[in-house]
PDB file of N, CA and C in Angstrom:
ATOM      1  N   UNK A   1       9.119 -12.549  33.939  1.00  0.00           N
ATOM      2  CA  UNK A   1       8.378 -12.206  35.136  1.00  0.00           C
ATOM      3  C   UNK A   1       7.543 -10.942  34.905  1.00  0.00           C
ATOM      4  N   UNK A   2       6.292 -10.817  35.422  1.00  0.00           N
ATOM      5  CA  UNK A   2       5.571  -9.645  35.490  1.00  0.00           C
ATOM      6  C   UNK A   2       5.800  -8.775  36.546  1.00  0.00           C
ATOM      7  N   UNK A   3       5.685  -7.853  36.424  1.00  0.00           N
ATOM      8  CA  UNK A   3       5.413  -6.493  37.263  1.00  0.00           C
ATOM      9  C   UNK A   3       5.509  -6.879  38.763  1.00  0.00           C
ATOM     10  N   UNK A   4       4.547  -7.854  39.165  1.00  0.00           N
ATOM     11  CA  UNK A   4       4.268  -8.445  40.566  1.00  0.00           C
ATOM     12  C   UNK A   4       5.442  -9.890  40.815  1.00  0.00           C
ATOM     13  N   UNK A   5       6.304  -9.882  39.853  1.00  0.00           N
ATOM     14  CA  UNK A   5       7.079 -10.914  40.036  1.00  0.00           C
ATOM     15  C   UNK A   5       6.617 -12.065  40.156  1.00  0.00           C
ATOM     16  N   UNK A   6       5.232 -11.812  39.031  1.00  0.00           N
ATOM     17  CA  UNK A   6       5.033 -13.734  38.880  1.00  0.00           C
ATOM     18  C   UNK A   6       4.912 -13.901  37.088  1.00  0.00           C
ATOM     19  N   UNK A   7       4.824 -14.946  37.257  1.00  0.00           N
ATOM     20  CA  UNK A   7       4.799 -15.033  35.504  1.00  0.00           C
ATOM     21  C   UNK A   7       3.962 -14.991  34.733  1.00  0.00           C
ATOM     22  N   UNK A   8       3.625 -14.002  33.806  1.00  0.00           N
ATOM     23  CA  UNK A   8       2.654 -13.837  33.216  1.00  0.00           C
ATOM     24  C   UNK A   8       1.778 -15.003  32.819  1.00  0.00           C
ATOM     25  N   UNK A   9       0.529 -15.510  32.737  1.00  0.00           N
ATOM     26  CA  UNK A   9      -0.136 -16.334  32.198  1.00  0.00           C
ATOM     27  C   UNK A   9      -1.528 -16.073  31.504  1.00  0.00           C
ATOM     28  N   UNK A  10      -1.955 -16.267  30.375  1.00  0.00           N
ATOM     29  CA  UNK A  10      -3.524 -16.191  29.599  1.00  0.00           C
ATOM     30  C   UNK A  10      -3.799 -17.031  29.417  1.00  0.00           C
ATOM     31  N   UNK A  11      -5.154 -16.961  29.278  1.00  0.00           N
ATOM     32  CA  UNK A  11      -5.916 -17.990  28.499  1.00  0.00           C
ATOM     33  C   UNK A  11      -5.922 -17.567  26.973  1.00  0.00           C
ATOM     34  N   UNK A  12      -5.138 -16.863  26.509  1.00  0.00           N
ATOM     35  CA  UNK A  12      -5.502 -16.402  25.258  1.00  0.00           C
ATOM     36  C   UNK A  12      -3.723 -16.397  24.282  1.00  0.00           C
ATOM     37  N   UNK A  13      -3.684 -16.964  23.341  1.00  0.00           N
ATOM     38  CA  UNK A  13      -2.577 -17.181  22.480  1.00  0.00           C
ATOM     39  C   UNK A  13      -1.969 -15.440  22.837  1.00  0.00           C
ATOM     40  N   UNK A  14      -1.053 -15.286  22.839  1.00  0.00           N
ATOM     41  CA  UNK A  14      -0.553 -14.057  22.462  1.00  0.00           C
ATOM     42  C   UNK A  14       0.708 -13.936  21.865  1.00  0.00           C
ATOM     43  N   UNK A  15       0.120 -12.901  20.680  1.00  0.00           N
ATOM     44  CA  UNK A  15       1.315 -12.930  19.393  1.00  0.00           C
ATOM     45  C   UNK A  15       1.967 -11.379  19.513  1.00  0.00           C
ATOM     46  N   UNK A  16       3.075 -11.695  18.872  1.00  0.00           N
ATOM     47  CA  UNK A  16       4.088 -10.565  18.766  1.00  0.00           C
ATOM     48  C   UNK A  16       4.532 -10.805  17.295  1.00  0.00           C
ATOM     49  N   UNK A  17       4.798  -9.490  16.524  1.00  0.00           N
ATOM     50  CA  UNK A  17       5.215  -9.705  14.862  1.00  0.00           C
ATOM     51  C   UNK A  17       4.227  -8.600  14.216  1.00  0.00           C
ATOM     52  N   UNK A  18       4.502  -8.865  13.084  1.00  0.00           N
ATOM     53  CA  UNK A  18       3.563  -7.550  11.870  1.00  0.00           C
ATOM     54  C   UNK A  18       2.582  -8.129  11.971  1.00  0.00           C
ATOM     55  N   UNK A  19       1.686  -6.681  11.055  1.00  0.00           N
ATOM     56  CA  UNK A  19       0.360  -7.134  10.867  1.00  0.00           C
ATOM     57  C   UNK A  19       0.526  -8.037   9.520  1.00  0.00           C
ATOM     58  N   UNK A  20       1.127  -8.151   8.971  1.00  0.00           N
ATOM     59  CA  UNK A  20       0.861  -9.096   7.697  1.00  0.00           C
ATOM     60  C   UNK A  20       0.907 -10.898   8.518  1.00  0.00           C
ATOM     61  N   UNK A  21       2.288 -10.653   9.475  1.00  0.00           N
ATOM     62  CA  UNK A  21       2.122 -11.901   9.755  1.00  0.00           C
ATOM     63  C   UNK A  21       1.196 -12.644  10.677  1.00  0.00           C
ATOM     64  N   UNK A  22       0.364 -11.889  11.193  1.00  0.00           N
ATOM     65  CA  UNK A  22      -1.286 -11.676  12.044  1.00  0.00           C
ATOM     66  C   UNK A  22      -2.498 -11.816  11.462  1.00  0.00           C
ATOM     67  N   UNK A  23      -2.178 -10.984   9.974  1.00  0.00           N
ATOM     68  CA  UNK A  23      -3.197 -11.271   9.172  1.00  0.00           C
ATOM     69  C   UNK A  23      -2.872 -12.985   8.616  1.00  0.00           C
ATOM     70  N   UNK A  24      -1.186 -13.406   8.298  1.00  0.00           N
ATOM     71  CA  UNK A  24      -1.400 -14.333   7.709  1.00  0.00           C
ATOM     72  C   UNK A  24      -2.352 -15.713   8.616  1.00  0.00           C
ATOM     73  N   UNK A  25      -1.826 -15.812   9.860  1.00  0.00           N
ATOM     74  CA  UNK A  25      -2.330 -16.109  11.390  1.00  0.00           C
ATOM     75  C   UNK A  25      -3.582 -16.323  11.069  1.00  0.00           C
ATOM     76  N   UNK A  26      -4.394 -15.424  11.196  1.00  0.00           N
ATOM     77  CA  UNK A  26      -5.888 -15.554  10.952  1.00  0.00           C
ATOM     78  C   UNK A  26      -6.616 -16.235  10.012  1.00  0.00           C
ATOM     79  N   UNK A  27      -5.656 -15.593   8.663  1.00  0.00           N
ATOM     80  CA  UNK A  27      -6.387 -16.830   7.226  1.00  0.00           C
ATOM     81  C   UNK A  27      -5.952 -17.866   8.043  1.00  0.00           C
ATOM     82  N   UNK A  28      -4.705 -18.161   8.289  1.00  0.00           N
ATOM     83  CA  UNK A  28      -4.432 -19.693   8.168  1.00  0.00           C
ATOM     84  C   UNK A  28      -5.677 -20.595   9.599  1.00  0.00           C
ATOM     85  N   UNK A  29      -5.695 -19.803  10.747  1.00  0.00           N
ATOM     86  CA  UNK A  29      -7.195 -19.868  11.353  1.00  0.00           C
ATOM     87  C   UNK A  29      -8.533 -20.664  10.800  1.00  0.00           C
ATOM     88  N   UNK A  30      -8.721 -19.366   9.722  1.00  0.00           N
ATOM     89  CA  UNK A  30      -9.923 -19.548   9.167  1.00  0.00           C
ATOM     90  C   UNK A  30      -9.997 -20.871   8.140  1.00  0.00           C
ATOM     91  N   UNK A  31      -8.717 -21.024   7.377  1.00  0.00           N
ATOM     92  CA  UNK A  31      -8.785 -22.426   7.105  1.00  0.00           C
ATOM     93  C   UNK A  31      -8.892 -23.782   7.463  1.00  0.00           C
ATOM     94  N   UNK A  32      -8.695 -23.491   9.116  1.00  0.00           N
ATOM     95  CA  UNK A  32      -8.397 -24.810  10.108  1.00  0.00           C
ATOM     96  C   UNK A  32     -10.202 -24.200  10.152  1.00  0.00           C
ATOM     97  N   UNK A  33     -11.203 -23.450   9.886  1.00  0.00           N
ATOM     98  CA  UNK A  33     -12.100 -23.879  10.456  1.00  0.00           C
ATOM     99  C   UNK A  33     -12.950 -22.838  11.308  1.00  0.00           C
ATOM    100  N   UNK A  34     -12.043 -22.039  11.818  1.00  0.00           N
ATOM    101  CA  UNK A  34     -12.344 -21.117  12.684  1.00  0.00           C
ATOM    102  C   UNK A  34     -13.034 -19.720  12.285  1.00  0.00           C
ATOM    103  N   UNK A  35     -14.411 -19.664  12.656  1.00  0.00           N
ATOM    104  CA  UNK A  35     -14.951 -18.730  11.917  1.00  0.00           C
ATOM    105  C   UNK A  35     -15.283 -16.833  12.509  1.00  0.00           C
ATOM    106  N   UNK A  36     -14.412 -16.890  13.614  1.00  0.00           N
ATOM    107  CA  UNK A  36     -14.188 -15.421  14.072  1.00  0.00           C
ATOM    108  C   UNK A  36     -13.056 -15.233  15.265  1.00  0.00           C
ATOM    109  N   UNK A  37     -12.797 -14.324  15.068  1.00  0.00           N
ATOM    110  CA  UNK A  37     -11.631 -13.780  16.098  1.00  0.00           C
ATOM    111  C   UNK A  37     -11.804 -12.630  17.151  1.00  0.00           C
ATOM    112  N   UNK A  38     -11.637 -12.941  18.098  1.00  0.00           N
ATOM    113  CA  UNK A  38     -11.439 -11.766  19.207  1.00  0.00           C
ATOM    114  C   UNK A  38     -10.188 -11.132  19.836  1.00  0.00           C
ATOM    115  N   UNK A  39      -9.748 -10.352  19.316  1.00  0.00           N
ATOM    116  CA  UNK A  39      -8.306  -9.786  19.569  1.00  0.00           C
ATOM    117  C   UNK A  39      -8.576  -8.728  20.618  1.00  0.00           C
ATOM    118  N   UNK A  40      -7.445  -9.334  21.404  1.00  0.00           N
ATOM    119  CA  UNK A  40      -7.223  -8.775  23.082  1.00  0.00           C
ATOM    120  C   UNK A  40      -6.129  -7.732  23.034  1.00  0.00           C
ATOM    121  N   UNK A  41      -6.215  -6.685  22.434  1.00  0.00           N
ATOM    122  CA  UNK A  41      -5.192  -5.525  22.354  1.00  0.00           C
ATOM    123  C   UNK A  41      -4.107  -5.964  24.114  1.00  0.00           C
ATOM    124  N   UNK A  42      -2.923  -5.837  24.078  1.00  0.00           N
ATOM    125  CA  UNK A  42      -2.227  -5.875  25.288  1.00  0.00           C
ATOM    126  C   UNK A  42      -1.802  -4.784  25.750  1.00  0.00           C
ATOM    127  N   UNK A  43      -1.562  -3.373  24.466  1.00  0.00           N
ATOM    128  CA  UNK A  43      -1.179  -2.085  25.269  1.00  0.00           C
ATOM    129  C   UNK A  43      -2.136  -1.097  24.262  1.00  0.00           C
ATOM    130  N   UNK A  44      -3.122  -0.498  25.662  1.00  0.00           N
ATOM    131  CA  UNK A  44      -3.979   0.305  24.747  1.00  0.00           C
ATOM    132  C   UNK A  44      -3.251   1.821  25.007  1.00  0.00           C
ATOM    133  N   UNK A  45      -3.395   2.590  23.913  1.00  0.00           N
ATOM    134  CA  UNK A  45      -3.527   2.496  22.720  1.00  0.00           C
ATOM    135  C   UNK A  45      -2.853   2.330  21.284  1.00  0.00           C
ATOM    136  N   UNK A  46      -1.985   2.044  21.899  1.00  0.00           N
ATOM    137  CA  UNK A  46      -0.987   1.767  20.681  1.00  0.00           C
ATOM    138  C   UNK A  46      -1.345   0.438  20.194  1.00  0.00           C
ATOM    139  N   UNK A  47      -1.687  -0.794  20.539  1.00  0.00           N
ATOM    140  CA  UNK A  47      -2.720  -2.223  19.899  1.00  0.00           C
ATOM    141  C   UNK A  47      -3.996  -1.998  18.708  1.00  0.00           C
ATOM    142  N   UNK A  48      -4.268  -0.961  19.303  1.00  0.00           N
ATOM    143  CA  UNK A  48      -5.593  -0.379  19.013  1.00  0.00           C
ATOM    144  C   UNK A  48      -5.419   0.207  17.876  1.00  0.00           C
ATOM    145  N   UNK A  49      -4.634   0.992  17.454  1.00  0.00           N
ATOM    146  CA  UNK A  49      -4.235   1.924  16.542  1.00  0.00           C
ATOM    147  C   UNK A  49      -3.283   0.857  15.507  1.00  0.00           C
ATOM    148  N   UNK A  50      -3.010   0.243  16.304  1.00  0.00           N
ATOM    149  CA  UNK A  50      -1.456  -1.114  15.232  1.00  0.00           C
ATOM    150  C   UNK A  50      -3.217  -1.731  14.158  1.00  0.00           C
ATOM    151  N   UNK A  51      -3.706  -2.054  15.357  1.00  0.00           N
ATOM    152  CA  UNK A  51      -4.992  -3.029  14.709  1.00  0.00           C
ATOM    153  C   UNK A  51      -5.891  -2.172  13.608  1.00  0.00           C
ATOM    154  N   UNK A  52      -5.766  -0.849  14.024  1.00  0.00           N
ATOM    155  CA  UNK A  52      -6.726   0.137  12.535  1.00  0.00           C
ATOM    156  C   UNK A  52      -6.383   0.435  11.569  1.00  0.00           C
ATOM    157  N   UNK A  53      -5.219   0.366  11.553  1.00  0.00           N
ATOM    158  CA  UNK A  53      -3.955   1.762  11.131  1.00  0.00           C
ATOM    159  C   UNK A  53      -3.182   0.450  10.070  1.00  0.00           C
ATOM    160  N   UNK A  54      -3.129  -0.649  10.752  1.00  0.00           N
ATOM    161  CA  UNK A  54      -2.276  -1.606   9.886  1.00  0.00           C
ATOM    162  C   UNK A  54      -2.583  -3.045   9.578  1.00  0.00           C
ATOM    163  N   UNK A  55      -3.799  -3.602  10.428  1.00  0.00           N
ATOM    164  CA  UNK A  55      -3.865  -5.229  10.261  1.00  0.00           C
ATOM    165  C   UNK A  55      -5.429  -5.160   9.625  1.00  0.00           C
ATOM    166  N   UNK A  56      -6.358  -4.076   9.891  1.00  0.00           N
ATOM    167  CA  UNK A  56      -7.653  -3.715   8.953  1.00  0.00           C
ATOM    168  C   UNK A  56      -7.261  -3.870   7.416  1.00  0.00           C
ATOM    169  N   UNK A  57      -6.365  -2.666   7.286  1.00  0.00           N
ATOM    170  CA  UNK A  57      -6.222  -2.569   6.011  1.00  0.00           C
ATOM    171  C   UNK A  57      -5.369  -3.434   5.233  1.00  0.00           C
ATOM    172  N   UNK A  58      -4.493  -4.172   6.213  1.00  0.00           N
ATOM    173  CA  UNK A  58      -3.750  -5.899   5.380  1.00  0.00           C
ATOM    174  C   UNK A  58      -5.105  -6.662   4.897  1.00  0.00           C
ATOM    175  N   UNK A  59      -5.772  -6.795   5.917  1.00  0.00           N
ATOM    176  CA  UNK A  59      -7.213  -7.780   6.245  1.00  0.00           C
ATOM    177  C   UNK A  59      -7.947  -7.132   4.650  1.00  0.00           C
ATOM    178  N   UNK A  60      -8.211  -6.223   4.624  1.00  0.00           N
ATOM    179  CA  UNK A  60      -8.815  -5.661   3.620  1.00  0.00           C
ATOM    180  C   UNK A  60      -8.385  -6.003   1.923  1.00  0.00           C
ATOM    181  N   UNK A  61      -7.454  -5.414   2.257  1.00  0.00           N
ATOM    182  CA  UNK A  61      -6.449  -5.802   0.739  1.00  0.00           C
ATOM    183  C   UNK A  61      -6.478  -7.390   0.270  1.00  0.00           C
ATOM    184  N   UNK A  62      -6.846  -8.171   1.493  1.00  0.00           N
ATOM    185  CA  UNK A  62      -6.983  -9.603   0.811  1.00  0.00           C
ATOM    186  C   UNK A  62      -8.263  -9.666   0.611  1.00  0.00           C
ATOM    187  N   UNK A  63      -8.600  -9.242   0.735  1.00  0.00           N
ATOM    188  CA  UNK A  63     -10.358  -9.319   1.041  1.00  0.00           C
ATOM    189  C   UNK A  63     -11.066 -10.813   2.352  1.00  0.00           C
ATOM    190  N   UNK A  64     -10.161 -10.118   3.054  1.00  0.00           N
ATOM    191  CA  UNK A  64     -10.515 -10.681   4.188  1.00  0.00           C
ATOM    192  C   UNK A  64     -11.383 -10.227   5.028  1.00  0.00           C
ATOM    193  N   UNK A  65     -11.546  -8.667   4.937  1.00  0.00           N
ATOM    194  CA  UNK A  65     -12.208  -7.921   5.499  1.00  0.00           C
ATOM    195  C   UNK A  65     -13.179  -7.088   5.180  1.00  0.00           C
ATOM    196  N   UNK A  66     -14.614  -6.660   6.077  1.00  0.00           N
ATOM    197  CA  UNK A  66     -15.234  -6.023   4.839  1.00  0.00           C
ATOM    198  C   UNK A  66     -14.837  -4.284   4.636  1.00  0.00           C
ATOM    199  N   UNK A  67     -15.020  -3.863   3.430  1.00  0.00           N
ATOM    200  CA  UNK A  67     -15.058  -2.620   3.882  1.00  0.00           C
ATOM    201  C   UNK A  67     -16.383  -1.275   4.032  1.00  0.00           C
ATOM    202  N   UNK A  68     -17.283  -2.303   4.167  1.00  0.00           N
ATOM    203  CA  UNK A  68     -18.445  -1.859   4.388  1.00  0.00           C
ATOM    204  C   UNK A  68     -19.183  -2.967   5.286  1.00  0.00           C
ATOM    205  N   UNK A  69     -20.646  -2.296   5.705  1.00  0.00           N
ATOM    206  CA  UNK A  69     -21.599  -2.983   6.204  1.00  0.00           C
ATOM    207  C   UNK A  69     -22.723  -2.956   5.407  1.00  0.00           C
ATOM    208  N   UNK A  70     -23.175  -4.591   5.389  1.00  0.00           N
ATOM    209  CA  UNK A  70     -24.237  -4.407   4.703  1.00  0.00           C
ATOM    210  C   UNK A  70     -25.783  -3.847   4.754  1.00  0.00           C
ATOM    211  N   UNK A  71     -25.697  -3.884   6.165  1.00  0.00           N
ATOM    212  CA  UNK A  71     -26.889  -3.217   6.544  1.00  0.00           C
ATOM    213  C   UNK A  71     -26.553  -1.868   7.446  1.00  0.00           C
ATOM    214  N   UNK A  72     -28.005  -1.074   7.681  1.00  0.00           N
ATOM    215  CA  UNK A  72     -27.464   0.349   8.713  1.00  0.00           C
ATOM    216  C   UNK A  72     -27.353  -0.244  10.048  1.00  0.00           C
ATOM    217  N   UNK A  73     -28.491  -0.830  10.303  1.00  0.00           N
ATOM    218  CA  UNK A  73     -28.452  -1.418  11.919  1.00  0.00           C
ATOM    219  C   UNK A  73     -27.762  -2.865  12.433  1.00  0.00           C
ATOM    220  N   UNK A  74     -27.534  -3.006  13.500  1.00  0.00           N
ATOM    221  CA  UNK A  74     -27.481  -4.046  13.649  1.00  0.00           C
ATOM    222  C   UNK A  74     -28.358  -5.307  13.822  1.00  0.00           C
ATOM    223  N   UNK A  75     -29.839  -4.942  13.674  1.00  0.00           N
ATOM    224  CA  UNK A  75     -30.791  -6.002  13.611  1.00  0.00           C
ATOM    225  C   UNK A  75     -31.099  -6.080  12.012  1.00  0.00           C
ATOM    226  N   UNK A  76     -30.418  -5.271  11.046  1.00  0.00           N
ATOM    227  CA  UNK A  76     -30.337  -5.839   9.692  1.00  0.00           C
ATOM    228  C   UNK A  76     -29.231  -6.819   9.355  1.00  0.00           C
ATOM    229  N   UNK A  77     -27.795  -5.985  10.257  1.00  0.00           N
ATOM    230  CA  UNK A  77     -26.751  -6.937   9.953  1.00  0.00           C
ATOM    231  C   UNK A  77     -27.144  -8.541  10.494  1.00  0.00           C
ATOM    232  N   UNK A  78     -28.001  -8.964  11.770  1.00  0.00           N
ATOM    233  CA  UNK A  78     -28.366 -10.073  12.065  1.00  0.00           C
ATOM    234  C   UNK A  78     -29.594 -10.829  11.401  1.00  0.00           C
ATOM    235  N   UNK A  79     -30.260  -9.986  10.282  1.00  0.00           N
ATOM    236  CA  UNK A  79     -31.334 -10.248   9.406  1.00  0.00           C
ATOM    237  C   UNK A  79     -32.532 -10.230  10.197  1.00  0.00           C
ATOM    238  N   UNK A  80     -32.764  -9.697  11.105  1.00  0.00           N
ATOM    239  CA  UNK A  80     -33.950  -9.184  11.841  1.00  0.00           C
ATOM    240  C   UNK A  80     -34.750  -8.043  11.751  1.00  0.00           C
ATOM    241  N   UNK A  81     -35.917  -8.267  11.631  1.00  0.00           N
ATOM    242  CA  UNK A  81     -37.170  -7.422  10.682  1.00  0.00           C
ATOM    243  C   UNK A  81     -37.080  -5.895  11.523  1.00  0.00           C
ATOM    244  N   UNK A  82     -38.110  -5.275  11.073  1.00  0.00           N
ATOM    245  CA  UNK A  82     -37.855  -4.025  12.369  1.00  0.00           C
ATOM    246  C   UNK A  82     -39.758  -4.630  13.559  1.00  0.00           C
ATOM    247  N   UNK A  83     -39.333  -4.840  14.242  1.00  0.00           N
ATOM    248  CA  UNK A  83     -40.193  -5.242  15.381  1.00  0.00           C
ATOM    249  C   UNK A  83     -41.480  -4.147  15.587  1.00  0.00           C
ATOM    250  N   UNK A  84     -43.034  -4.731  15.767  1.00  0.00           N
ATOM    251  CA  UNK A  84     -43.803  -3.683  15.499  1.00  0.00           C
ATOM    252  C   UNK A  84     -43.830  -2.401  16.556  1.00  0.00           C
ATOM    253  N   UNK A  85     -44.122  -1.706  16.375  1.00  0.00           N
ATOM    254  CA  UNK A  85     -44.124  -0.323  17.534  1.00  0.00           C
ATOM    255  C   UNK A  85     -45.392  -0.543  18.139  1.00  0.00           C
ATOM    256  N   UNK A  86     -45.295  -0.958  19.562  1.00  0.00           N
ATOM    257  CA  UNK A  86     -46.049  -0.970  20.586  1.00  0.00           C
ATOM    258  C   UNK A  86     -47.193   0.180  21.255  1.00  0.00           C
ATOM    259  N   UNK A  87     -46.678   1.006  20.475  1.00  0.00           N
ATOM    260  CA  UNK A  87     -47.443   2.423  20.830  1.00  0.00           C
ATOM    261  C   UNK A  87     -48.108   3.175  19.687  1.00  0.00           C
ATOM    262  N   UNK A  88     -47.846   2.445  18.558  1.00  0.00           N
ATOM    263  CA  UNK A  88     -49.107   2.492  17.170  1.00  0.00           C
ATOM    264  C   UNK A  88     -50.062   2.048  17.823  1.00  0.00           C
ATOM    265  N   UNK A  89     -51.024   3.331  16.977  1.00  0.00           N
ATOM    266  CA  UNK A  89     -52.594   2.491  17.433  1.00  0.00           C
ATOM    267  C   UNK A  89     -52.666   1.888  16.301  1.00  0.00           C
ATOM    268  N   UNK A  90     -53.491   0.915  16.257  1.00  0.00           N
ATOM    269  CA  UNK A  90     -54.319  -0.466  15.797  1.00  0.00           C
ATOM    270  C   UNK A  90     -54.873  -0.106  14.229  1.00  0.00           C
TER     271      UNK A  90
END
């Protein structure tokens, strides 16, 4: 029961366990197909910190994760040019 004495319900899987077995979770994910994840921290900040502090750097070590970006911006990371400046003159 929750707080309000009803029963908790999501629309969203929610896991309990290590980050290895979260990270394993995800490969096994990505093998069914699935090509990104959105993780719903449940107690901030301690989720938040579990997720930097310990399931990044699992993610990493497999090379699951990057540890860089390839571009500075985000309209490089999406391969988008830099758009002309409207306020150049001609």
């Amino acid at each position: 029961m929750g707080l309000a004495g009803v029963r908790y319900e999501s629309d969203a899987a929610v896991f309990t366990g290590t980050a290895a077995e979260l990270a394993d979770l995800l490969e096994e994910w990505q093998r069914a197909g699935l090509a990104g994840f959105r993780l719903r921290p449940g107690a901030i900040p301690a989720d938040l910190e579990a997720i930097t502090t310990h399931l990044v750097p699992e993610l990493q070590g497999r090379g699951a994760f990057r540890r860089g970006y390839e571009a500075r911006t985000l309209r490089g990371l999406l391969g988008l040019g830099t758009p002309a400046n409207r306020y150049a003159s001609v």
